[in-house]
PDB file of N, CA and C in Angstrom:
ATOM      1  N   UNK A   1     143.420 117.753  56.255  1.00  0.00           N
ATOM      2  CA  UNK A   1     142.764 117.091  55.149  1.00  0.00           C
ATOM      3  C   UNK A   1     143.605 117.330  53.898  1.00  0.00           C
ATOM      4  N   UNK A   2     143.689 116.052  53.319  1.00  0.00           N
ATOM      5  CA  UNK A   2     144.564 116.265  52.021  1.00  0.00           C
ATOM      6  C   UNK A   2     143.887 116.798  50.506  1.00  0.00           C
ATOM      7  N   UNK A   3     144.196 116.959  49.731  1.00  0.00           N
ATOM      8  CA  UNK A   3     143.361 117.475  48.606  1.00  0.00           C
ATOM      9  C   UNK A   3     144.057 117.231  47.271  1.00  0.00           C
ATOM     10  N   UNK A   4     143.363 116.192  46.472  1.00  0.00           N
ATOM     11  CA  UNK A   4     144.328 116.033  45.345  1.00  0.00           C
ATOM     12  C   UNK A   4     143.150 116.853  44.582  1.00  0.00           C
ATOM     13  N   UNK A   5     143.813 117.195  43.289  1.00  0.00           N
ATOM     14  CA  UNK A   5     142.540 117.971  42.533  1.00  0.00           C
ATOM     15  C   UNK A   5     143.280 117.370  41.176  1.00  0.00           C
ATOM     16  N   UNK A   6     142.508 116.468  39.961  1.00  0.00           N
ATOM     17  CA  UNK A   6     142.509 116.466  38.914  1.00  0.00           C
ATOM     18  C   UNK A   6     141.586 116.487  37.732  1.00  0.00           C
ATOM     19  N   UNK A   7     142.486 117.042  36.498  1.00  0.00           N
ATOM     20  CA  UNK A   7     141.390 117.644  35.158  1.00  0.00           C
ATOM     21  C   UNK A   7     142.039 115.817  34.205  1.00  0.00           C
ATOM     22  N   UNK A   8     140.779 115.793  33.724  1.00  0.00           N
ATOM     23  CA  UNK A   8     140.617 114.692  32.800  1.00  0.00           C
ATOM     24  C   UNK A   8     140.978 115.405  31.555  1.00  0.00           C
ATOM     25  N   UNK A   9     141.560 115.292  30.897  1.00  0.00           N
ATOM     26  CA  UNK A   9     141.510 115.424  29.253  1.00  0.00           C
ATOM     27  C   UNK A   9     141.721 117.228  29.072  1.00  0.00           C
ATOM     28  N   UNK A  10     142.603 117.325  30.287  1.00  0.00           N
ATOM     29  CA  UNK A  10     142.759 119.232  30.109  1.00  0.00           C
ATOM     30  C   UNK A  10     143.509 119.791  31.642  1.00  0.00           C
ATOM     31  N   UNK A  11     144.172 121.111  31.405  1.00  0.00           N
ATOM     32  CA  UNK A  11     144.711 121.533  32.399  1.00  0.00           C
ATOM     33  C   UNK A  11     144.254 122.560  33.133  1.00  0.00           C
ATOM     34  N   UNK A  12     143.586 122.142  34.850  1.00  0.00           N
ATOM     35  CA  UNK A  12     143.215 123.118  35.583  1.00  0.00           C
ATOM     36  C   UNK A  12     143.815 124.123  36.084  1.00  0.00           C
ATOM     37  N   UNK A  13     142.838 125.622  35.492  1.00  0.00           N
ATOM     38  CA  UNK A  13     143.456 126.730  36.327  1.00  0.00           C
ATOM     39  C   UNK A  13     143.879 126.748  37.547  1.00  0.00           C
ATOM     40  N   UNK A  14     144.890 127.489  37.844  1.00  0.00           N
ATOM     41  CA  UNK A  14     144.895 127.903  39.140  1.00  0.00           C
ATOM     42  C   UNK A  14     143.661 128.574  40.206  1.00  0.00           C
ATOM     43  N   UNK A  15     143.131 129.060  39.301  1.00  0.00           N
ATOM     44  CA  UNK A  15     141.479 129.645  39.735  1.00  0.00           C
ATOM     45  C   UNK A  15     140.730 128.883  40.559  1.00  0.00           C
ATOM     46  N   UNK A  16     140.790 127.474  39.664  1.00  0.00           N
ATOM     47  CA  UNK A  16     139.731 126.719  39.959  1.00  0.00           C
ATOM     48  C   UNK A  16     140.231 125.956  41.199  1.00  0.00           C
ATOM     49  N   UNK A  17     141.644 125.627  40.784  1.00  0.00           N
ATOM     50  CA  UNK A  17     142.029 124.960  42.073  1.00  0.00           C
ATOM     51  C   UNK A  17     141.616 125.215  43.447  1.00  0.00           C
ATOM     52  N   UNK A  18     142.192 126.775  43.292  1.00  0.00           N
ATOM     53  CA  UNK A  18     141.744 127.651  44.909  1.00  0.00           C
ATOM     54  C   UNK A  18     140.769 127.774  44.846  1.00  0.00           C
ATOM     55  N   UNK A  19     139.520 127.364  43.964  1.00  0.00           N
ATOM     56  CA  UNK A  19     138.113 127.827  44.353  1.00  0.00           C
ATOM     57  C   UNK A  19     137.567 126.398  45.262  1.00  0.00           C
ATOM     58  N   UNK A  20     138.399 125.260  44.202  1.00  0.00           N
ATOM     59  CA  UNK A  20     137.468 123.594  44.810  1.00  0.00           C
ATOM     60  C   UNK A  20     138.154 123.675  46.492  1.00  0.00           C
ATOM     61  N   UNK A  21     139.328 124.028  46.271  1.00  0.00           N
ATOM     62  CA  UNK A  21     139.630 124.086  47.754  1.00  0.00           C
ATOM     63  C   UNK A  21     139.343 124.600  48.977  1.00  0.00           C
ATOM     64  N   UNK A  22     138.782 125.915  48.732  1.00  0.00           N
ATOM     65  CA  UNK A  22     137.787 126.882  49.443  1.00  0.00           C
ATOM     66  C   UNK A  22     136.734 126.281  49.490  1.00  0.00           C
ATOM     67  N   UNK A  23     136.245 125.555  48.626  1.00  0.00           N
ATOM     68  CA  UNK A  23     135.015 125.515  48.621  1.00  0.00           C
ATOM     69  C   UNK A  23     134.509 123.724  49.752  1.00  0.00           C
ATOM     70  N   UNK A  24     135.601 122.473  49.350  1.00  0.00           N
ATOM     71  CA  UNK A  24     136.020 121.513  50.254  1.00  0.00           C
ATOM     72  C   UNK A  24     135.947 121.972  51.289  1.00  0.00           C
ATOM     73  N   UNK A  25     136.609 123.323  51.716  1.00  0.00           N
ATOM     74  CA  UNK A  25     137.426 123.149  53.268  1.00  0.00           C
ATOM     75  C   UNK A  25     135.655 123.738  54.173  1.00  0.00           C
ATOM     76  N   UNK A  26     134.717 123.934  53.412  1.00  0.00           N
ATOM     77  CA  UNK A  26     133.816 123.824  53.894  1.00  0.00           C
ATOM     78  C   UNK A  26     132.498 122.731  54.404  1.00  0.00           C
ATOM     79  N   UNK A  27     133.599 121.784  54.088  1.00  0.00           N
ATOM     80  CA  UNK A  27     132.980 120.248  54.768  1.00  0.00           C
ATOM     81  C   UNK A  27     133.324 120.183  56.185  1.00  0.00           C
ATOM     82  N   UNK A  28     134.826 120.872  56.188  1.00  0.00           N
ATOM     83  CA  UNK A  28     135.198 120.890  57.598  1.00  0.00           C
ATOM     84  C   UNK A  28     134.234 121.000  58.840  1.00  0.00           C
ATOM     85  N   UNK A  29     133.375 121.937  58.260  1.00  0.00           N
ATOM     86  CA  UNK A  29     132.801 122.085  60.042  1.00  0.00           C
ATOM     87  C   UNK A  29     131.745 121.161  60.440  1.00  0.00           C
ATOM     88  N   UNK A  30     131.215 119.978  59.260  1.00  0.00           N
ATOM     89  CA  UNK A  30     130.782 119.376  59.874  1.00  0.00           C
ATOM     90  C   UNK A  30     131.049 117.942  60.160  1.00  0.00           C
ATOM     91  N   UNK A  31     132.299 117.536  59.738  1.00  0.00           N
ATOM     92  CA  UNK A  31     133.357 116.666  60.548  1.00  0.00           C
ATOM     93  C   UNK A  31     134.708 116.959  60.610  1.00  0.00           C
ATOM     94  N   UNK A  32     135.690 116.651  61.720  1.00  0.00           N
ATOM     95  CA  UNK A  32     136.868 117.089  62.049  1.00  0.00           C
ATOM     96  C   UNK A  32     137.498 115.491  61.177  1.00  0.00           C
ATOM     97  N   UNK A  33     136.986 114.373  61.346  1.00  0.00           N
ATOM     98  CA  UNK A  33     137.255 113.094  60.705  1.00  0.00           C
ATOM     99  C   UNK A  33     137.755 113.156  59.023  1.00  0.00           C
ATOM    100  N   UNK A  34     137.370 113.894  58.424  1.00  0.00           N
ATOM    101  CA  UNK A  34     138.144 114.252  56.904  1.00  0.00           C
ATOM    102  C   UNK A  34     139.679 113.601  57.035  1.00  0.00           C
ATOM    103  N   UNK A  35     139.489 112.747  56.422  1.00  0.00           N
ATOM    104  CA  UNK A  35     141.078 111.857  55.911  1.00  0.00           C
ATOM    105  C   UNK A  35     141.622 112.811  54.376  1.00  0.00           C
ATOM    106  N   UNK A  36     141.176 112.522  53.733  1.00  0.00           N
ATOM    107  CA  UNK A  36     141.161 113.247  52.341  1.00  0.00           C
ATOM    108  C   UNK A  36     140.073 113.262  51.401  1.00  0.00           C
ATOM    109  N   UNK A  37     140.280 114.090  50.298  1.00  0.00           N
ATOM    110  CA  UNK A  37     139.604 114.562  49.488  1.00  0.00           C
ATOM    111  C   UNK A  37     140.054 114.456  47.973  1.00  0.00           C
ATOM    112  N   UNK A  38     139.444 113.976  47.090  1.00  0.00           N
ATOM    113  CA  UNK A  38     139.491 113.654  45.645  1.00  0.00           C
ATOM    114  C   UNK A  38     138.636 114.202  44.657  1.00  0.00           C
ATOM    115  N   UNK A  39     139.234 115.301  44.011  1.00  0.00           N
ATOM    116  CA  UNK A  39     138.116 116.286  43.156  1.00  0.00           C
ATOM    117  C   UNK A  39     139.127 115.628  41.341  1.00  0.00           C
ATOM    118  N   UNK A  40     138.039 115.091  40.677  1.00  0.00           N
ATOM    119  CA  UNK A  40     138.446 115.109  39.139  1.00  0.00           C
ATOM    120  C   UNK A  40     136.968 115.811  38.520  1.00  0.00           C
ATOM    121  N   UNK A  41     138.168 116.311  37.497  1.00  0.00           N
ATOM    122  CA  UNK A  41     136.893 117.552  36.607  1.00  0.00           C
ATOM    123  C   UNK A  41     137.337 116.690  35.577  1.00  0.00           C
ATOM    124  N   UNK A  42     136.370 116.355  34.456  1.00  0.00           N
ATOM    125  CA  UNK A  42     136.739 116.181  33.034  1.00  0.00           C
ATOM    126  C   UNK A  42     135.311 117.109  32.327  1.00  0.00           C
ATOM    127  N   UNK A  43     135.111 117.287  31.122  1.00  0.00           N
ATOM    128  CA  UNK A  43     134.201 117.784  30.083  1.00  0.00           C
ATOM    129  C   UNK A  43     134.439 117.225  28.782  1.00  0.00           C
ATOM    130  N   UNK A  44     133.462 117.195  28.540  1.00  0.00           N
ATOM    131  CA  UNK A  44     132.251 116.878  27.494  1.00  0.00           C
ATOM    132  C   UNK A  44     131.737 117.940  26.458  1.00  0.00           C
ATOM    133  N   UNK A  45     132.195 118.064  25.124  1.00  0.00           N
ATOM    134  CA  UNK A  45     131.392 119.289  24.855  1.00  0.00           C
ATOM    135  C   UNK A  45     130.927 120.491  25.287  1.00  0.00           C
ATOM    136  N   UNK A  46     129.905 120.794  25.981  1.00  0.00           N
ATOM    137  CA  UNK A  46     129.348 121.638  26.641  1.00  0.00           C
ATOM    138  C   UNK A  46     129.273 120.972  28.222  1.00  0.00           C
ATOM    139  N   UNK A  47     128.948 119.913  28.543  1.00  0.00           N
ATOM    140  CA  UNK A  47     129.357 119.610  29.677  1.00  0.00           C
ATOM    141  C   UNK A  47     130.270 119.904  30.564  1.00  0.00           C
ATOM    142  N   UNK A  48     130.076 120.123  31.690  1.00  0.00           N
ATOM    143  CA  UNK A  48     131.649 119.803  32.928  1.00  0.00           C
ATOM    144  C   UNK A  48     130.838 119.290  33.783  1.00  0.00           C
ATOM    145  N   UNK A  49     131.825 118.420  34.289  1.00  0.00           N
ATOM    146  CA  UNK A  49     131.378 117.344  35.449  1.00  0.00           C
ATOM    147  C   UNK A  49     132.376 117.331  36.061  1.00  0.00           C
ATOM    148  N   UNK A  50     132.011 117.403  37.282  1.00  0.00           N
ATOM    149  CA  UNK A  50     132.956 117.451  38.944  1.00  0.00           C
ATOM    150  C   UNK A  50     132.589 116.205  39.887  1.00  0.00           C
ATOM    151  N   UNK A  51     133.702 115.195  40.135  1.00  0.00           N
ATOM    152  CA  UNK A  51     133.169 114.073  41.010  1.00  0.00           C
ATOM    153  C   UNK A  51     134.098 114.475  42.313  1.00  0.00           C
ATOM    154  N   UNK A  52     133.875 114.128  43.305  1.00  0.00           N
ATOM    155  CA  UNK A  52     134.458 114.545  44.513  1.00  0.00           C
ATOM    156  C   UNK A  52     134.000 113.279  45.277  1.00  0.00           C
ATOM    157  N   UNK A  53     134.955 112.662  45.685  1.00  0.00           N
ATOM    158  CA  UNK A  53     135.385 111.595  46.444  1.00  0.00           C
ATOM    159  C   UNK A  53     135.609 112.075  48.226  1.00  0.00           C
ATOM    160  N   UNK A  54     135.185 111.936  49.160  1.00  0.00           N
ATOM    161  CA  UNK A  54     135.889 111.952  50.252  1.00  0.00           C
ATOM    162  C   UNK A  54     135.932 110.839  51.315  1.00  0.00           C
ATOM    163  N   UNK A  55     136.978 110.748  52.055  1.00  0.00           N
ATOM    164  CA  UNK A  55     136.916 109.436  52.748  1.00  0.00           C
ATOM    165  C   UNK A  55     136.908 110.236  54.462  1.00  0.00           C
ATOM    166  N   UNK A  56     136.138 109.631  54.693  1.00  0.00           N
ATOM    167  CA  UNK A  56     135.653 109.919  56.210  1.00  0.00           C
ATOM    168  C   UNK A  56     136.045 109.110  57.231  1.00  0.00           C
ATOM    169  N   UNK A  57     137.192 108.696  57.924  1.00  0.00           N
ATOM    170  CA  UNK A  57     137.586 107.592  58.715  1.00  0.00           C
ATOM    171  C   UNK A  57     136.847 106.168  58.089  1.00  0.00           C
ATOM    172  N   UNK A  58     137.481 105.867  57.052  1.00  0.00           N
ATOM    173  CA  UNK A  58     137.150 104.718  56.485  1.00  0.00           C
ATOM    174  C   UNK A  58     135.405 104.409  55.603  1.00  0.00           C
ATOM    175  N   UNK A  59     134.690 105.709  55.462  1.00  0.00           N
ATOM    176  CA  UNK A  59     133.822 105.762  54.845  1.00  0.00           C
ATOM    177  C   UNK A  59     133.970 106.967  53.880  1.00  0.00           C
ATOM    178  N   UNK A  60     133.725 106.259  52.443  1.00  0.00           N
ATOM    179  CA  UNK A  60     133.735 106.735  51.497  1.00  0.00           C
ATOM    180  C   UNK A  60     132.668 107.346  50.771  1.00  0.00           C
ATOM    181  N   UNK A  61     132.212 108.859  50.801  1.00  0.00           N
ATOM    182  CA  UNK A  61     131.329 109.376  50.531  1.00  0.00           C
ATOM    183  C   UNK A  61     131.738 109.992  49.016  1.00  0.00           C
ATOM    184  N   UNK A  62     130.773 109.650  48.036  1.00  0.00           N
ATOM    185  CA  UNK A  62     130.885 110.344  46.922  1.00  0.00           C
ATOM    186  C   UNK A  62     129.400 111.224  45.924  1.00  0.00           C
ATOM    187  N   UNK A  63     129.955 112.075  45.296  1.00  0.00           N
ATOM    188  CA  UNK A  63     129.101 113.127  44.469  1.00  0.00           C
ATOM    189  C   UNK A  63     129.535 113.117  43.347  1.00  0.00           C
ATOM    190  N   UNK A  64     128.054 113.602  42.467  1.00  0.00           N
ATOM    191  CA  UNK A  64     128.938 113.622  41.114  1.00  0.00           C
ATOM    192  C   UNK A  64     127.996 114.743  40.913  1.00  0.00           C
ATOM    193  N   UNK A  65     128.312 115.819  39.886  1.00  0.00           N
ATOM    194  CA  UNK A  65     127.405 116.737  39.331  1.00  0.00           C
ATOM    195  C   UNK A  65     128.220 117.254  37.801  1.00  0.00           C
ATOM    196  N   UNK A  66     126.968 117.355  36.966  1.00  0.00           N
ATOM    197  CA  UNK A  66     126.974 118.076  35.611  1.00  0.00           C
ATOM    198  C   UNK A  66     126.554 118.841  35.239  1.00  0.00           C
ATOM    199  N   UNK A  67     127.280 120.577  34.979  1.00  0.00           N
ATOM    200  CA  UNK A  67     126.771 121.659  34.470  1.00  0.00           C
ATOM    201  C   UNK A  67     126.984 121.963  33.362  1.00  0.00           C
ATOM    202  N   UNK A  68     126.699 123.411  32.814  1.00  0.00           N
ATOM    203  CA  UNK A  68     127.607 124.440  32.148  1.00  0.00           C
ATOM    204  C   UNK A  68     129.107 124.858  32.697  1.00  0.00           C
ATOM    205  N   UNK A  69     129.079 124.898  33.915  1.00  0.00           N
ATOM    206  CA  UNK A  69     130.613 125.529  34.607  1.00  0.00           C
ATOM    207  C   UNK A  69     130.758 124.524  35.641  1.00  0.00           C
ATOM    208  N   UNK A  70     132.444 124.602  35.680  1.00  0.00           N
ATOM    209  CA  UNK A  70     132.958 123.721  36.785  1.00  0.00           C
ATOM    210  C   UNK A  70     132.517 124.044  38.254  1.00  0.00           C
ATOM    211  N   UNK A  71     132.473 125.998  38.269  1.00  0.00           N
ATOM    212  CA  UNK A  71     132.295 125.970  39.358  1.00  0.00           C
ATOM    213  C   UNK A  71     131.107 126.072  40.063  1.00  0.00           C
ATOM    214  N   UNK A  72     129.734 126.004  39.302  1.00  0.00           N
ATOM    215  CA  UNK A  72     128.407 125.027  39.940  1.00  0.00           C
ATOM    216  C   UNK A  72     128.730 123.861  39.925  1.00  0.00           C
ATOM    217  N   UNK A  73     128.910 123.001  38.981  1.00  0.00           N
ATOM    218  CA  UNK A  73     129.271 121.670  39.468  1.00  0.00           C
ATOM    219  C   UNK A  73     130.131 121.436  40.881  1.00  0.00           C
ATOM    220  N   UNK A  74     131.279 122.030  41.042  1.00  0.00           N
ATOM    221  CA  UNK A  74     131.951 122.170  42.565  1.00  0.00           C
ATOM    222  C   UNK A  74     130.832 121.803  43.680  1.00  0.00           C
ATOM    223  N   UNK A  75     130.195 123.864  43.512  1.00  0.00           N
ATOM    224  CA  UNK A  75     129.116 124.224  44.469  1.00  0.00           C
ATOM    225  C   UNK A  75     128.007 122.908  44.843  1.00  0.00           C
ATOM    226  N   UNK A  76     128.106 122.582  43.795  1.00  0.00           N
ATOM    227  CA  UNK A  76     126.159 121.254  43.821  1.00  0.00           C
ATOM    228  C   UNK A  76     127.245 119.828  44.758  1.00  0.00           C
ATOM    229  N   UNK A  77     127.993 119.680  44.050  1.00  0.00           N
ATOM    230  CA  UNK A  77     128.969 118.638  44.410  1.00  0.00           C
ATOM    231  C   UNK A  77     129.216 119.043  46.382  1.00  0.00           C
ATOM    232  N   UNK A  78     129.646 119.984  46.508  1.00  0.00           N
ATOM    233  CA  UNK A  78     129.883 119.932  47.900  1.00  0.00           C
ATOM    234  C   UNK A  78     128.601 120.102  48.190  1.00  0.00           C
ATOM    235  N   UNK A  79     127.326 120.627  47.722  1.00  0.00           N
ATOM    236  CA  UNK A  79     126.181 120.587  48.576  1.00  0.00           C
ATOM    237  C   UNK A  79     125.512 119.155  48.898  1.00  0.00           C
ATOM    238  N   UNK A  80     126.148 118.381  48.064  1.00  0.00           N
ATOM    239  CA  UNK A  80     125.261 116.995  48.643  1.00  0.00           C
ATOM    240  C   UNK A  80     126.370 116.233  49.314  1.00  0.00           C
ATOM    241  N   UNK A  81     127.362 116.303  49.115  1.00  0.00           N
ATOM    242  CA  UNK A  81     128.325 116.132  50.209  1.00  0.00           C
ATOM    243  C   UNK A  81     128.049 116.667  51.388  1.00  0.00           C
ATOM    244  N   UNK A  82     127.433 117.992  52.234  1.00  0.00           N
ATOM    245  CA  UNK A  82     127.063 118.387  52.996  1.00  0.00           C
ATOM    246  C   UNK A  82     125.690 117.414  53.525  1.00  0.00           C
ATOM    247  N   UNK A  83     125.020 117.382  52.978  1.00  0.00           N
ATOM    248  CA  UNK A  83     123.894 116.335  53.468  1.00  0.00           C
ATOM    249  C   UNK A  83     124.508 114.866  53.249  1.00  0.00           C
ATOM    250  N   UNK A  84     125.253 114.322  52.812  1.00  0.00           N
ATOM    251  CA  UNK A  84     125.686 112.694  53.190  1.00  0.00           C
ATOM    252  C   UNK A  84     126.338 112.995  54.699  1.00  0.00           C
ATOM    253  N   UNK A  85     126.957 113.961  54.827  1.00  0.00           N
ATOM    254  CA  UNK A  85     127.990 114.394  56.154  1.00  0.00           C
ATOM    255  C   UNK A  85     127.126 114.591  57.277  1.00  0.00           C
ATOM    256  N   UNK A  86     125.943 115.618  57.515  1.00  0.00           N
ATOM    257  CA  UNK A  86     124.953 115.701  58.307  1.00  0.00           C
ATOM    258  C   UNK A  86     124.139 114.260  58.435  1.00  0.00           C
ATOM    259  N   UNK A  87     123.790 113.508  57.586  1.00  0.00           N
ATOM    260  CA  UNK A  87     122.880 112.381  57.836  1.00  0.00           C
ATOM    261  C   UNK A  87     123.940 111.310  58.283  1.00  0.00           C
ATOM    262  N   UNK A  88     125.473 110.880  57.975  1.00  0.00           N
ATOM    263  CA  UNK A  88     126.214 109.763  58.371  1.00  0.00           C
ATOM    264  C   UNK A  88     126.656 110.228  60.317  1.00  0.00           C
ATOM    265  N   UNK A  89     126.394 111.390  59.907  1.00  0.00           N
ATOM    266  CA  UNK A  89     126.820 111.865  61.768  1.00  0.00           C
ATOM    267  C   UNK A  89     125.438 111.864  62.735  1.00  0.00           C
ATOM    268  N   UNK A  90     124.398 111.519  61.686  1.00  0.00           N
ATOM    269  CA  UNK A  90     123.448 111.215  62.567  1.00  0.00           C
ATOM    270  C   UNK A  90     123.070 109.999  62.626  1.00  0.00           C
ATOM    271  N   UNK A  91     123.557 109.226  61.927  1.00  0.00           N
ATOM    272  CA  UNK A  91     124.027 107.641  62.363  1.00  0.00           C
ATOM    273  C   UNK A  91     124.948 107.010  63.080  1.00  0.00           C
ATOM    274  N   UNK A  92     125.994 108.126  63.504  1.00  0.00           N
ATOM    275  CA  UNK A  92     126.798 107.658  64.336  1.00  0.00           C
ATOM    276  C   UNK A  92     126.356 108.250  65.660  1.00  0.00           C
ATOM    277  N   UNK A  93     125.575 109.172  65.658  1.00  0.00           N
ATOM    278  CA  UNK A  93     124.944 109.859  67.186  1.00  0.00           C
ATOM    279  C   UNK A  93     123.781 109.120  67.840  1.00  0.00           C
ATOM    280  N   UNK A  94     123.070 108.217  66.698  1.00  0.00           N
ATOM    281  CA  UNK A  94     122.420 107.105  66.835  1.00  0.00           C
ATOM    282  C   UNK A  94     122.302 105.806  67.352  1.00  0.00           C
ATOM    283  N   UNK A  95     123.717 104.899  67.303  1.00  0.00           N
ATOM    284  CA  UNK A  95     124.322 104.389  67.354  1.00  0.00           C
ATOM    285  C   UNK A  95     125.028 104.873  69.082  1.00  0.00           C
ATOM    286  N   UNK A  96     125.625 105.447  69.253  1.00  0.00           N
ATOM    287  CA  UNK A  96     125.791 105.736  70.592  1.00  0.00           C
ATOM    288  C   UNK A  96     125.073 106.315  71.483  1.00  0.00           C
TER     289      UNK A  96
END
């Protein structure tokens, strides 16, 4: 799985990088199908917002979340990514 990671209007730590990435590679276990992955952070004032893009053998699942910190936004961001991933694999288990 590929992983681009970009900051809107600012330059991401190294921190954060290895955290969104740790934190992605935990989509893994519930599809091996992961083509790639698209994390942009931008902020707002007090805002940060994390959108995370992933493409799933030609299905494009996306999240968006807005905190205080990037790295709840991450966390919330891959958690509903985790439930689009569990419910699209139970449409394809459906289906066959």
């Amino acid at each position: 799985m590929r992983t681009n990671i970009s900051a809107i209007h600012f330059k991401a730590h190294d921190s954060l990088k290895e955290f969104a990435e740790s934190e992605v590679l935990r989509l893994k276990k519930f599809s091996d199908e992961i083509i790639n992955c698209e994390i942009e952070y931008s902020f707002n004032k007090n805002d940060k917002t994390a959108h995370i893009h992933v493409n799933v053998n030609g299905t494009v699942l996306n999240a968006t979340e807005t905190t205080d910190d990037f790295t709840k936004s991450t966390t919330q961001c891959v958690d509903k990514l985790e439930q689009q991933l569990k419910k699209l694999k139970g449409k394809i288990q459906a289906r066959r």
